[in-house]
C-alpha atoms as a PDB file:
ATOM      1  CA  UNK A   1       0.000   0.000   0.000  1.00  0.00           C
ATOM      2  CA  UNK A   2       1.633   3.452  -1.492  1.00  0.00           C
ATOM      3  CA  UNK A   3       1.308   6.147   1.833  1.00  0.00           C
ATOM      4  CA  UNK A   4       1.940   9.719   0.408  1.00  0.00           C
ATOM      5  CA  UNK A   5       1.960  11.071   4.113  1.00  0.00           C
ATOM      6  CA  UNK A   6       4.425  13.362   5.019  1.00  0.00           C
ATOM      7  CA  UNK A   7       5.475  15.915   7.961  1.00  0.00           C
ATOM      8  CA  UNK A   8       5.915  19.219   7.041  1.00  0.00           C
ATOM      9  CA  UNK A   9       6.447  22.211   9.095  1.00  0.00           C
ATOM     10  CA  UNK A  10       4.939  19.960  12.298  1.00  0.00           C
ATOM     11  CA  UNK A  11       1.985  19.484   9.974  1.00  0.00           C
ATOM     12  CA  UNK A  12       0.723  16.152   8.908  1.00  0.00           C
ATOM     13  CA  UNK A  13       0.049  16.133   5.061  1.00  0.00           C
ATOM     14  CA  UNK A  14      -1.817  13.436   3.204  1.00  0.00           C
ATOM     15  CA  UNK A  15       0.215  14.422   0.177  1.00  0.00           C
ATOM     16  CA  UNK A  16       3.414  16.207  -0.395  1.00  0.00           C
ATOM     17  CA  UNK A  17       2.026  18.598  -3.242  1.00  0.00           C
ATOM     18  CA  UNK A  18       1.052  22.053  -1.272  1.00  0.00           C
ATOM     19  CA  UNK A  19      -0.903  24.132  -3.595  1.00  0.00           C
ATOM     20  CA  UNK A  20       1.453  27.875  -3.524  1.00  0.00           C
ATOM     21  CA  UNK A  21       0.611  31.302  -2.543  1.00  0.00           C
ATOM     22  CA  UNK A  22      -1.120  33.043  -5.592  1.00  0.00           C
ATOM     23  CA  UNK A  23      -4.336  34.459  -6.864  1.00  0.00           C
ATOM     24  CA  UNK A  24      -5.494  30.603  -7.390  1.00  0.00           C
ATOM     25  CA  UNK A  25      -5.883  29.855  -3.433  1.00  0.00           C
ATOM     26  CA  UNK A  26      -7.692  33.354  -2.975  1.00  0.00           C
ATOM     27  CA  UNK A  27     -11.331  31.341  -3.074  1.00  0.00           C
ATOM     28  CA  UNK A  28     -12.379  29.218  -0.441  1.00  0.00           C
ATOM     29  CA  UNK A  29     -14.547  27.142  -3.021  1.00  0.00           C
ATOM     30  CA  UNK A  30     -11.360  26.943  -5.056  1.00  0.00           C
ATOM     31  CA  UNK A  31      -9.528  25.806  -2.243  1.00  0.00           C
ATOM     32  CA  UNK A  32     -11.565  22.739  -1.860  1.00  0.00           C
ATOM     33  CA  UNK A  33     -11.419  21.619  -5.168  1.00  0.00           C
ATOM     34  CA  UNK A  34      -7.589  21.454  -4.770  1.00  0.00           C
ATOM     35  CA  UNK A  35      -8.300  19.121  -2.010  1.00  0.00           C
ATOM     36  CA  UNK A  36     -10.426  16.851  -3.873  1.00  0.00           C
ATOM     37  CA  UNK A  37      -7.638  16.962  -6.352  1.00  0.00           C
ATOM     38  CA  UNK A  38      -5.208  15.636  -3.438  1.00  0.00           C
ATOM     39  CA  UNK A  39      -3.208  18.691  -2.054  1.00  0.00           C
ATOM     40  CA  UNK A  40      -1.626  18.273   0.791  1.00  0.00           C
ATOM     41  CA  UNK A  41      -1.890  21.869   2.143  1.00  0.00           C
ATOM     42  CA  UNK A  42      -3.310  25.195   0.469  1.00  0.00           C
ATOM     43  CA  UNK A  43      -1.061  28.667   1.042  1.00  0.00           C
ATOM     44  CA  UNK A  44      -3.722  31.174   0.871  1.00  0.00           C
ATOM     45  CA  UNK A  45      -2.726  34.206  -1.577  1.00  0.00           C
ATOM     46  CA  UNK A  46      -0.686  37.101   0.247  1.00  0.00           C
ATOM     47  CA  UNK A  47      -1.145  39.609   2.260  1.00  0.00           C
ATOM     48  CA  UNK A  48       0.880  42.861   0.788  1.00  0.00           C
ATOM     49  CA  UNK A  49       2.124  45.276   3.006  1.00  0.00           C
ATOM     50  CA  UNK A  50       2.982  47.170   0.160  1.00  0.00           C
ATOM     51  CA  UNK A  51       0.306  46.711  -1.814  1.00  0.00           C
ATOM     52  CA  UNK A  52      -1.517  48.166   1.609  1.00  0.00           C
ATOM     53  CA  UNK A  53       0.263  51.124   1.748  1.00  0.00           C
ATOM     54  CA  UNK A  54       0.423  51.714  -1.833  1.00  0.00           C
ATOM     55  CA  UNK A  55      -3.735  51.794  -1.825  1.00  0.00           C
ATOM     56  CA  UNK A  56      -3.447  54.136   1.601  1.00  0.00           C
ATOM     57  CA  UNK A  57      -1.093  56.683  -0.216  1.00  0.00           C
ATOM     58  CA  UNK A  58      -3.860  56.815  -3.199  1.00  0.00           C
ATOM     59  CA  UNK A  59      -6.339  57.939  -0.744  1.00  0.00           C
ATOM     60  CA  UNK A  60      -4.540  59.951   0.976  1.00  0.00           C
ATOM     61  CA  UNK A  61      -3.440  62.372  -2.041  1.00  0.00           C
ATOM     62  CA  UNK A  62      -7.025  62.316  -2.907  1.00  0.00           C
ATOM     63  CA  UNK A  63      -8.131  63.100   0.732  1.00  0.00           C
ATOM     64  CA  UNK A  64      -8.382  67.334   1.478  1.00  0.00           C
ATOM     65  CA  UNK A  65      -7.629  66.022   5.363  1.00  0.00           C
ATOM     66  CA  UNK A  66      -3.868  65.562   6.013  1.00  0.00           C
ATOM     67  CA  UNK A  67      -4.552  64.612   9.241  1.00  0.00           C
ATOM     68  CA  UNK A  68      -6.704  61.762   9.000  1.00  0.00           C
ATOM     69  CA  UNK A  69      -3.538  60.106   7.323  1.00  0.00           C
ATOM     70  CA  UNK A  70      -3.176  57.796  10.672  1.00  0.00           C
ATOM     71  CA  UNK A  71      -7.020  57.208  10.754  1.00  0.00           C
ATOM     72  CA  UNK A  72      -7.255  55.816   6.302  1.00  0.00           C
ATOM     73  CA  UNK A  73      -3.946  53.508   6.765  1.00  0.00           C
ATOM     74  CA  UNK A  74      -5.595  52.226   9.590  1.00  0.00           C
ATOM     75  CA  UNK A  75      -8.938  51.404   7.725  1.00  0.00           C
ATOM     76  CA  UNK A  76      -6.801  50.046   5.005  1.00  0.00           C
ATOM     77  CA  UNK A  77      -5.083  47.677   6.610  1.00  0.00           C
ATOM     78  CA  UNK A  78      -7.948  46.732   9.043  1.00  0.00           C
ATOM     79  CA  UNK A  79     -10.307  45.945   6.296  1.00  0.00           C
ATOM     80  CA  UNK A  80      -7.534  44.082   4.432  1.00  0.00           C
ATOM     81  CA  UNK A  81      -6.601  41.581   6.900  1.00  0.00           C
ATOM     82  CA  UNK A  82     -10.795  41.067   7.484  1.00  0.00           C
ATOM     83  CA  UNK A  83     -11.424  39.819   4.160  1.00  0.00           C
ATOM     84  CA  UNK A  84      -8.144  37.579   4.679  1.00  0.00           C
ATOM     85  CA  UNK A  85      -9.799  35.994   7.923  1.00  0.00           C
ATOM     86  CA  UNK A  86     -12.788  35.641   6.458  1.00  0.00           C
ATOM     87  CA  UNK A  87     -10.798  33.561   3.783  1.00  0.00           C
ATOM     88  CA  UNK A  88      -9.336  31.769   6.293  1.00  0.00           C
ATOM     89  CA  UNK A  89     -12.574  31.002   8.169  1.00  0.00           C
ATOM     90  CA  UNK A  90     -14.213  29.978   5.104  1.00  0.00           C
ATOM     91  CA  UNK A  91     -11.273  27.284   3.493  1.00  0.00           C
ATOM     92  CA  UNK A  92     -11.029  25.990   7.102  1.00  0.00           C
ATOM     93  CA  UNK A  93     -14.744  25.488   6.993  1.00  0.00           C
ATOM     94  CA  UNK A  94     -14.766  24.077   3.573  1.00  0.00           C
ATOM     95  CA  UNK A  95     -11.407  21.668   3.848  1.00  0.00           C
ATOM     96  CA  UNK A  96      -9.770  19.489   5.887  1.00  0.00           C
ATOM     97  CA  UNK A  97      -6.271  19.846   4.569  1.00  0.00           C
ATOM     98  CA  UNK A  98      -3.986  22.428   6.325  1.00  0.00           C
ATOM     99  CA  UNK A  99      -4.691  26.003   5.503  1.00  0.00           C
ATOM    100  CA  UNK A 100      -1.426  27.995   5.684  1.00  0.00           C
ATOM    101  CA  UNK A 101      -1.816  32.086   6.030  1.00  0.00           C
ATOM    102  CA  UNK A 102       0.684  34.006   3.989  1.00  0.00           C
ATOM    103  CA  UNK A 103       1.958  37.641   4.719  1.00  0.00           C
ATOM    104  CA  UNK A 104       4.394  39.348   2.278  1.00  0.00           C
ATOM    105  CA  UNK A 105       6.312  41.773   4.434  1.00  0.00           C
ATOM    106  CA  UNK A 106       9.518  43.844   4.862  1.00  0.00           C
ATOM    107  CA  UNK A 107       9.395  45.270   7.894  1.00  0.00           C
ATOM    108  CA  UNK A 108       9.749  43.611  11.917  1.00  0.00           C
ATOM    109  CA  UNK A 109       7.199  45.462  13.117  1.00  0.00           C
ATOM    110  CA  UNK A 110       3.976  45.766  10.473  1.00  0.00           C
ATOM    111  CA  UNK A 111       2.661  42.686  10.245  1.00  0.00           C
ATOM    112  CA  UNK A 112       2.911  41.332  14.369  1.00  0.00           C
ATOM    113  CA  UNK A 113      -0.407  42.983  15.524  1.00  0.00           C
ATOM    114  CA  UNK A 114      -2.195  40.754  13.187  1.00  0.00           C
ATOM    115  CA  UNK A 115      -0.234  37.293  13.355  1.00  0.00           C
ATOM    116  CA  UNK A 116      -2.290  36.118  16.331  1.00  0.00           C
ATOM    117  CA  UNK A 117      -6.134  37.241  14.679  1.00  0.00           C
ATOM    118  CA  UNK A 118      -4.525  34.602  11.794  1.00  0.00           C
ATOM    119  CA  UNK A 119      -4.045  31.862  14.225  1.00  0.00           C
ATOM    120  CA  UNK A 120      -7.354  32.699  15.926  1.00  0.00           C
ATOM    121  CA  UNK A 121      -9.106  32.889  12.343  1.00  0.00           C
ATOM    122  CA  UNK A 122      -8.069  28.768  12.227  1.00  0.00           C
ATOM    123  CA  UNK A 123      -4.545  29.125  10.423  1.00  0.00           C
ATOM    124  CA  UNK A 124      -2.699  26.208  10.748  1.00  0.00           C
ATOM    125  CA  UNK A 125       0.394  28.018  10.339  1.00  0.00           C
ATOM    126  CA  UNK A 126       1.662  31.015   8.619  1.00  0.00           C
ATOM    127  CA  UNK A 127       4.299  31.570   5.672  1.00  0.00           C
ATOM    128  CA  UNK A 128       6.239  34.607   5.787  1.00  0.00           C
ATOM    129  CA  UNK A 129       7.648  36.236   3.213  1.00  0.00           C
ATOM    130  CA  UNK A 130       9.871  38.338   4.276  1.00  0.00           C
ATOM    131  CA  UNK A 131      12.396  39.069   1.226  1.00  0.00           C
ATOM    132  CA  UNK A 132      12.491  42.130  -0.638  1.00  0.00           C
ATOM    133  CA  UNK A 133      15.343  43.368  -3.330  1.00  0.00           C
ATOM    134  CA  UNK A 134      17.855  45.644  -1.855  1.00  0.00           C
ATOM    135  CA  UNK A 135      20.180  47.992  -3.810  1.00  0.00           C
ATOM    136  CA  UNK A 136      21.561  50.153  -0.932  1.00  0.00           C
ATOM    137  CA  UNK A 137      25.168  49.773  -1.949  1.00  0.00           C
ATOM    138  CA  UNK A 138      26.052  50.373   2.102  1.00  0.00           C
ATOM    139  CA  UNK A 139      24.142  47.706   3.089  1.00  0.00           C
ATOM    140  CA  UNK A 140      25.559  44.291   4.069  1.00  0.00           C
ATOM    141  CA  UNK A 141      24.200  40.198   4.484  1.00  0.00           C
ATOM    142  CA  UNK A 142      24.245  40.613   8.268  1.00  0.00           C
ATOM    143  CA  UNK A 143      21.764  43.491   8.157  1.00  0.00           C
ATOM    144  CA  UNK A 144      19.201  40.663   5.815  1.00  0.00           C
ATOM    145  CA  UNK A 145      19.936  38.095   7.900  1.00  0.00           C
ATOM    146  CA  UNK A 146      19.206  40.236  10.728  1.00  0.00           C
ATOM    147  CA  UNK A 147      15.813  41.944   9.198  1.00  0.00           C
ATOM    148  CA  UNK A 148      14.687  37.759   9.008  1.00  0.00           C
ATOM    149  CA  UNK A 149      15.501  36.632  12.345  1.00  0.00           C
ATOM    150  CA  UNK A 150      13.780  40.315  14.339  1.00  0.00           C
ATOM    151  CA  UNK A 151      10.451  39.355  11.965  1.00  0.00           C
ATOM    152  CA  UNK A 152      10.763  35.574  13.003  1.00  0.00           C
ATOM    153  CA  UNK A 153      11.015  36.091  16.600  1.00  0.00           C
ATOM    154  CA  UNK A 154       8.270  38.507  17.270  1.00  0.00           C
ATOM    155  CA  UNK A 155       5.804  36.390  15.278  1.00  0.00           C
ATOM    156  CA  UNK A 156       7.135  33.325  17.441  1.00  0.00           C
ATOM    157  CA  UNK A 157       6.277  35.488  20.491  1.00  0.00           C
ATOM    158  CA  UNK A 158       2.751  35.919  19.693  1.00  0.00           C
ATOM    159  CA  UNK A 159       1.399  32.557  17.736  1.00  0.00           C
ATOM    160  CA  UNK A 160       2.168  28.983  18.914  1.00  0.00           C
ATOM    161  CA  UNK A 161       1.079  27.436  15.192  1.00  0.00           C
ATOM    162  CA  UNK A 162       4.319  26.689  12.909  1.00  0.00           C
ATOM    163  CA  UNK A 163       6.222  29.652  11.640  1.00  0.00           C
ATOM    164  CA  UNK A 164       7.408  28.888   7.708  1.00  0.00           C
ATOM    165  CA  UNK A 165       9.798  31.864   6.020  1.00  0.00           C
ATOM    166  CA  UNK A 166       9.751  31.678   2.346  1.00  0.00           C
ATOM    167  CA  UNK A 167      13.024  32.475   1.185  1.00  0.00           C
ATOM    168  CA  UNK A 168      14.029  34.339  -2.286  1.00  0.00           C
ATOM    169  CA  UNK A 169      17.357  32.173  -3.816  1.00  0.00           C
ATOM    170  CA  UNK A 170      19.543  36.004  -3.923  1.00  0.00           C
ATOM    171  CA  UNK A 171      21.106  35.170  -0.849  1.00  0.00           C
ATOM    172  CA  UNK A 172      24.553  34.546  -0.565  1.00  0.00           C
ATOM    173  CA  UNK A 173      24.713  31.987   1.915  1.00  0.00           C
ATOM    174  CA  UNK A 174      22.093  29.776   2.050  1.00  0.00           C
ATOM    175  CA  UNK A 175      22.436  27.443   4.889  1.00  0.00           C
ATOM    176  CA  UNK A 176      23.754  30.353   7.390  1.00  0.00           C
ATOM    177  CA  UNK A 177      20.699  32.081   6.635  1.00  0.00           C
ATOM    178  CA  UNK A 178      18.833  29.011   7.265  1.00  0.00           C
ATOM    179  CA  UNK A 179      20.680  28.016  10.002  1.00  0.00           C
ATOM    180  CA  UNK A 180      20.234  31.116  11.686  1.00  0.00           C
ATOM    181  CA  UNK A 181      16.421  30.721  11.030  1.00  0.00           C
ATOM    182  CA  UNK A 182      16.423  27.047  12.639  1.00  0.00           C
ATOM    183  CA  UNK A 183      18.337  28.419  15.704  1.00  0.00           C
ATOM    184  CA  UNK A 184      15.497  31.332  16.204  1.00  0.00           C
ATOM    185  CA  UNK A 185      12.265  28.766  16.087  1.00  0.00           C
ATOM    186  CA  UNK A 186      11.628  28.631  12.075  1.00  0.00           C
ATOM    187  CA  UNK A 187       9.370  25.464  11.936  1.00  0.00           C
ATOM    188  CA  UNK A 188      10.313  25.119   8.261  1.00  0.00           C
ATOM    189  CA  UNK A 189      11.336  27.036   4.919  1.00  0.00           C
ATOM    190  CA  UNK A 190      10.379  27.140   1.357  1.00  0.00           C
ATOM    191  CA  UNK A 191      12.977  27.009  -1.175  1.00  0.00           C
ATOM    192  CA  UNK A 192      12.374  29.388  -3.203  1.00  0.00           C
ATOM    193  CA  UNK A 193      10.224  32.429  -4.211  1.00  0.00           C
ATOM    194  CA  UNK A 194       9.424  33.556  -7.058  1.00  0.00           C
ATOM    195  CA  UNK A 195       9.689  37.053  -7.923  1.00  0.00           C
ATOM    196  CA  UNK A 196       8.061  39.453 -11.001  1.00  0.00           C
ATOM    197  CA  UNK A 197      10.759  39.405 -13.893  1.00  0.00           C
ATOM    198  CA  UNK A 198      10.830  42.509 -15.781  1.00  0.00           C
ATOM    199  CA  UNK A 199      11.235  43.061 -19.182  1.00  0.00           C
ATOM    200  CA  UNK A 200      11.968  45.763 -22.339  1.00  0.00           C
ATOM    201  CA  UNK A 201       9.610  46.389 -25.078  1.00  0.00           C
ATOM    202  CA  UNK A 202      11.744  47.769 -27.657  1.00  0.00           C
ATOM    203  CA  UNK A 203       8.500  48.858 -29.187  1.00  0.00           C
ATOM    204  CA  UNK A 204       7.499  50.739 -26.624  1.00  0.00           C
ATOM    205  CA  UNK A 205      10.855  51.777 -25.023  1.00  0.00           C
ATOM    206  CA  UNK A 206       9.026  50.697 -21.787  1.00  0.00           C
ATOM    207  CA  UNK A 207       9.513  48.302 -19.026  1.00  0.00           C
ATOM    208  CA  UNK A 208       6.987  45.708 -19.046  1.00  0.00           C
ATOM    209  CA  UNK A 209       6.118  42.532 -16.698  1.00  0.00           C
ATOM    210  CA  UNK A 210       8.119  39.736 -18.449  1.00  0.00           C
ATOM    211  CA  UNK A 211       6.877  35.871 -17.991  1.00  0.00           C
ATOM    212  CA  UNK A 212       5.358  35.288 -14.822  1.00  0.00           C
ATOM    213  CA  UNK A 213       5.296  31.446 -15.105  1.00  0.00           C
ATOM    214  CA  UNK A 214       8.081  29.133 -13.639  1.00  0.00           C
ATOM    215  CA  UNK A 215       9.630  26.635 -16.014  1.00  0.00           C
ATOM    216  CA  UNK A 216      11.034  23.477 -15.985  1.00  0.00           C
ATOM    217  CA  UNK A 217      14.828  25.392 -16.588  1.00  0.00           C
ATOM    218  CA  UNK A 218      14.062  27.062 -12.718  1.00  0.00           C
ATOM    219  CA  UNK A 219      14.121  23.797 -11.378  1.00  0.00           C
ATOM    220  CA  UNK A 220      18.131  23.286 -11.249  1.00  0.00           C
ATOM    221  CA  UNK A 221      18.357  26.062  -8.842  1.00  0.00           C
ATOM    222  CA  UNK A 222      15.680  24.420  -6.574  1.00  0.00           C
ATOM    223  CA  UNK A 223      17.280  20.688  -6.435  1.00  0.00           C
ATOM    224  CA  UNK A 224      20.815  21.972  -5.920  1.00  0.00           C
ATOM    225  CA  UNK A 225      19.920  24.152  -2.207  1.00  0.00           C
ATOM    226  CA  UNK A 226      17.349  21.846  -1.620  1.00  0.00           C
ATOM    227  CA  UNK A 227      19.956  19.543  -1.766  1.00  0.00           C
ATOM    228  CA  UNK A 228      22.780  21.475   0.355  1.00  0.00           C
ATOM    229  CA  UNK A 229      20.398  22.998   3.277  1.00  0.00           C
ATOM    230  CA  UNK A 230      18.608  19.597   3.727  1.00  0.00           C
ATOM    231  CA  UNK A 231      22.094  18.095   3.777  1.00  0.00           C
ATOM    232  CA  UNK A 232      23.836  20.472   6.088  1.00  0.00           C
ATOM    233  CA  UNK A 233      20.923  22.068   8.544  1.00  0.00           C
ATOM    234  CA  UNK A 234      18.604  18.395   9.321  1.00  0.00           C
ATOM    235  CA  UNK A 235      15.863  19.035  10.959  1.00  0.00           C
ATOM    236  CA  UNK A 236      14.234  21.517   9.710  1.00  0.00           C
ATOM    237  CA  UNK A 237      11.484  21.259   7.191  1.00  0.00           C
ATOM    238  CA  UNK A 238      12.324  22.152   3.390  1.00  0.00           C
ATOM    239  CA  UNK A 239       8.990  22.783   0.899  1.00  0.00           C
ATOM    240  CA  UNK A 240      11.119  22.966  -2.873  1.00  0.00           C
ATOM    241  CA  UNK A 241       9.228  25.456  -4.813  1.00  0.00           C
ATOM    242  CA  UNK A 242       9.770  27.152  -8.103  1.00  0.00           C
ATOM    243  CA  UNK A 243      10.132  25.016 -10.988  1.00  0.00           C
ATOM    244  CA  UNK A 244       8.227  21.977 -10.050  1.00  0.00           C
ATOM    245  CA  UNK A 245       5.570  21.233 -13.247  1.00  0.00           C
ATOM    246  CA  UNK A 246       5.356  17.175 -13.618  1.00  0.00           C
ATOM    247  CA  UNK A 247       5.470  14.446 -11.116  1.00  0.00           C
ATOM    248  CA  UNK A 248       9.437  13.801 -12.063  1.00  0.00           C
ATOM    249  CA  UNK A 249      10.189  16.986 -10.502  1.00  0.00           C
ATOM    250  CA  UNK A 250       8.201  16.450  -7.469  1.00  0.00           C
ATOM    251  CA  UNK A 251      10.144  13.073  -7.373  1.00  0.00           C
ATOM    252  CA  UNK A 252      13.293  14.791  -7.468  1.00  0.00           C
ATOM    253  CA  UNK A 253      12.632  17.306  -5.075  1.00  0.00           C
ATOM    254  CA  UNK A 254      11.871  14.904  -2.672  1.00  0.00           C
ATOM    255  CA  UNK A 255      14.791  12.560  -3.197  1.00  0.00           C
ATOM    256  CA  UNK A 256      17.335  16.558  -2.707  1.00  0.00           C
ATOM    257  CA  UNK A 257      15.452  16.583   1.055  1.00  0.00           C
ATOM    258  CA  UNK A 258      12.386  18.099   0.505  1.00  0.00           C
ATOM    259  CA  UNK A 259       9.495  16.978   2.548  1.00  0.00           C
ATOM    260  CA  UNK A 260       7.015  18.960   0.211  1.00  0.00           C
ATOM    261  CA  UNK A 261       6.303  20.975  -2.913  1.00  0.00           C
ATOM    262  CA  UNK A 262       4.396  24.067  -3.770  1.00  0.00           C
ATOM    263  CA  UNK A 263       3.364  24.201  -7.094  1.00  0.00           C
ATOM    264  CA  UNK A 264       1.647  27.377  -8.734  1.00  0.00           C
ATOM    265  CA  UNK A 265       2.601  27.713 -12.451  1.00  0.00           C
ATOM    266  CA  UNK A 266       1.511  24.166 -12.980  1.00  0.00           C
ATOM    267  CA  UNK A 267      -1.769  24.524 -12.221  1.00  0.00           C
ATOM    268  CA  UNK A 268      -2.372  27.738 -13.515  1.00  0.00           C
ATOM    269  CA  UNK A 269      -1.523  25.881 -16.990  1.00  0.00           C
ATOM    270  CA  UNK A 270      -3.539  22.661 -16.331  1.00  0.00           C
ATOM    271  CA  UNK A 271      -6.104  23.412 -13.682  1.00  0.00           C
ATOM    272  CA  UNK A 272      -6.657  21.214 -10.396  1.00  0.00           C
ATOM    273  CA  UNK A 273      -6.550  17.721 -12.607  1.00  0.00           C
ATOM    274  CA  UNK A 274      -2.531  18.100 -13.171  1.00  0.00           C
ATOM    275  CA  UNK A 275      -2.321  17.628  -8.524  1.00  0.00           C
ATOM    276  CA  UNK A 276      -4.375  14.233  -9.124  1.00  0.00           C
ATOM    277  CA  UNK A 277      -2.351  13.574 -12.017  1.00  0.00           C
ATOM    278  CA  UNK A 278       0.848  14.289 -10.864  1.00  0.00           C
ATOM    279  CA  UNK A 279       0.127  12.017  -6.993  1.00  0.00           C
ATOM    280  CA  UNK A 280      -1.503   8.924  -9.177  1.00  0.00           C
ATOM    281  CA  UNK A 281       2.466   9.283 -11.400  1.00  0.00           C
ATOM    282  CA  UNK A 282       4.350   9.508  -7.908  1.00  0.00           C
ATOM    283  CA  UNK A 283       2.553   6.464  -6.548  1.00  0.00           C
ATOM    284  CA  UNK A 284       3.394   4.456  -9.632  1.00  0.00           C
ATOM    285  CA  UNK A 285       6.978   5.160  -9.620  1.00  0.00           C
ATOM    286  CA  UNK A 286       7.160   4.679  -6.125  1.00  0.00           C
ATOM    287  CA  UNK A 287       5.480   0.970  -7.059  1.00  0.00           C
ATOM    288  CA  UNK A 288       7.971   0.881  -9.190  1.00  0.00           C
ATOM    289  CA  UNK A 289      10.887   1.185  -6.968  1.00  0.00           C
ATOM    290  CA  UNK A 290       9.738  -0.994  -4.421  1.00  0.00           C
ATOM    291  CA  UNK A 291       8.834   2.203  -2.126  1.00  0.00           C
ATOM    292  CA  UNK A 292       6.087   2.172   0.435  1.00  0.00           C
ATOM    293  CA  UNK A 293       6.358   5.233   1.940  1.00  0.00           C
ATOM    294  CA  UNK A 294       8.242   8.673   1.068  1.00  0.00           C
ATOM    295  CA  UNK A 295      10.043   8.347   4.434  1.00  0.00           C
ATOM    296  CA  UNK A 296      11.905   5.656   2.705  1.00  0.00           C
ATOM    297  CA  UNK A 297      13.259   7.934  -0.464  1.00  0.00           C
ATOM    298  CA  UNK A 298      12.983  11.566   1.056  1.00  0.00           C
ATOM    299  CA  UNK A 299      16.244  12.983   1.152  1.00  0.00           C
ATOM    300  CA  UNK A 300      18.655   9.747  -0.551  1.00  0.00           C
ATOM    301  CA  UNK A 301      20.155  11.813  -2.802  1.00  0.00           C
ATOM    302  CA  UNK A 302      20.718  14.924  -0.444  1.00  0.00           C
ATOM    303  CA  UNK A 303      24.247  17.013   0.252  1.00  0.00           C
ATOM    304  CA  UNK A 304      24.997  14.295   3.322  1.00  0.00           C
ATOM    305  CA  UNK A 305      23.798  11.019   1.038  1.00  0.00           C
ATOM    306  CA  UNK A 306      26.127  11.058  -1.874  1.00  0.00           C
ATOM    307  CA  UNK A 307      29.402   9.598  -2.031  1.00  0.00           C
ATOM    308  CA  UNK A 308      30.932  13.257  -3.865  1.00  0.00           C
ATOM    309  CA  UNK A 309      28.318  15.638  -2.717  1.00  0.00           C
ATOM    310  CA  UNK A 310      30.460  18.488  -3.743  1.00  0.00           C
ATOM    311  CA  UNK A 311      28.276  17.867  -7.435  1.00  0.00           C
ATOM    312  CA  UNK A 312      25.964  20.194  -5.809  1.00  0.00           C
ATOM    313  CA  UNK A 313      28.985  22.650  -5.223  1.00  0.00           C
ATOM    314  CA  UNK A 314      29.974  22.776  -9.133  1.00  0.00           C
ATOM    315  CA  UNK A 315      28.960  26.073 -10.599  1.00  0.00           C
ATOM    316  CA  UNK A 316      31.230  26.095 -13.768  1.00  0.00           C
ATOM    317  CA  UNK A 317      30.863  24.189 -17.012  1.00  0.00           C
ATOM    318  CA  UNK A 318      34.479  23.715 -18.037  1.00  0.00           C
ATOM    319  CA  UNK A 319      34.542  19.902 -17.119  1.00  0.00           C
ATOM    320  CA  UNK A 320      31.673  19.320 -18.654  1.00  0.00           C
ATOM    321  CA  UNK A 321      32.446  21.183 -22.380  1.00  0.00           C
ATOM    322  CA  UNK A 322      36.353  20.972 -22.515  1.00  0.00           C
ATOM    323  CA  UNK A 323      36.170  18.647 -25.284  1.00  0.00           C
ATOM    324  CA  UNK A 324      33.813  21.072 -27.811  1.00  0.00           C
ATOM    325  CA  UNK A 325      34.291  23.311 -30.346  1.00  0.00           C
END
């Protein structure tokens, strides 16, 4: 008998395949559906900060009263995060999969007044996402690493359900920042996000949104530091993400240490079917390989598990094209 459970954050999931943040888990109705299809867990679309304040600046050049600045970011926000509970409320009504929370935030301070309504709205945990581009030429890793761990610790401090930081893949050390996490109460991490890639139109002269789907060419990027943290921080929960369109790469994300996936792009593309589709394929290789359970695979081919695991560690292609033109 094929078991697709597996432990994830301190969450039991039926399957491994957690349907990502994104405008697709922003309907409670919708939510369910990706249960029947056989998610694991659902990450309920984002909460922007800056989106937030972006919408409370709007008003507030349209307003003729400065002073109720204080008074419109308040109802912002406040009305916001409502319609996010009720979203909650409703997919934990509707489903009995974990429901995650999600809040998209830069700051330590923004987002802690609200972490415990999310846990009393019925979130089973909460996914922060706390990474945001810098280009301050003064500023260093240690001030990032530190912006994570303030965020991390004052959510801690306030909600007892597991704590999950979704990490962007511009870092330049992985498993310290990870490490670091683990050391300050991160239940897990997701490895990685995926951010809006610009473009150029030369038509226009203009910068335009560029593709916002993963492909199966992000993937690499995924396997190789799910592959090092899961090697060098155990312990600590790893959902691969970005990349991740067919049962294979679920499969190999697994095998680098993950104990989960998100996929978004995929099902986008192919609807709910491609999560049944994709758990039916997993089950049949696992047949295959004579593997009851994913306990038995997750992680065999991981940074610790390999007899040269510096393979991960190769970033140049001279060994591999020497011998070409």
């Amino acid at each position: 008998m094929i078991n697709l459970k597996t432990q994830y954050a301190g969450l039991t999931l039926q399957s491994p395949i957690i349907v990502s943040s994104s405008g697709l888990t922003n309907n409670a109705e919708r939510n369910k559906e990706f249960e029947k299809a056989g998610a694991g867990a659902i990450v309920l679309k984002s909460l922007f900060e800056e989106q937030m304040e972006m919408q409370s600046d709007a008003m507030l050049q349209e307003s003729d009263y400065p002073e109720a600045a204080d008074y419109i970011r308040g109802y912002i926000k406040a009305n916001h995060v409502e319609n996010y509970l009720e979203l909650i409320r409703k997919s934990k009504e509707l489903c009995t999969i974990p429901i995650i929370a999600s809040i998209n935030c830069y700051r330590a301070d923004t987002w802690i007044e609200f972490a415990k309504q999310l846990q009393d709205a019925g979130a089973d945990a909460i996914e922060l996402n706390v990474f945001f581009l810098e280009t301050d030429i003064h500023h260093s890793c240690e001030d990032l690493y530190r912006l994570y761990t303030q965020i991390l610790k004052k959510v801690k401090q306030v909600v007892t359900i597991p704590v999950i930081i979704k990490l962007g893949k511009y870092i330049s050390n992985m498993p310290a920042l990870v490490n670091q996490l683990k050391a300050n109460g991160a239940d897990g991490v997701v490895l990685f996000n995926r951010f809006y890639q610009p473009d150029i139109d030369l038509n226009t002269m203009q910068l335009v949104s560029g593709n916002v789907f993963s492909s199966h060419a992000d993937l690499s990027d995924t396997i190789r530091w799910t592959a090092i943290v899961s090697g060098k921080i155990p312990n600590i929960s790893i959902a691969s993400s970005t990349g991740v369109h067919d049962w294979e790469d679920v499969v190999k994300c697994l095998l680098a240490g993950a104990s989960a996936v998100e996929m978004c792009s995929a099902i986008y593309t192919h609807g709910a079917e491609i999560i049944s589709q994709i758990t039916t394929c997993v089950e049949e290789w696992m047949h295959q390989a004579h593997y009851e359970s994913l306990d038995q695979f997750i992680g065999k081919l991981n940074y610790a598990n390999i007899p040269n695991p510096a393979l991960y560690e190769r970033s140049q292609f001279m060994k591999y094209f020497s011998n070409r033109d």
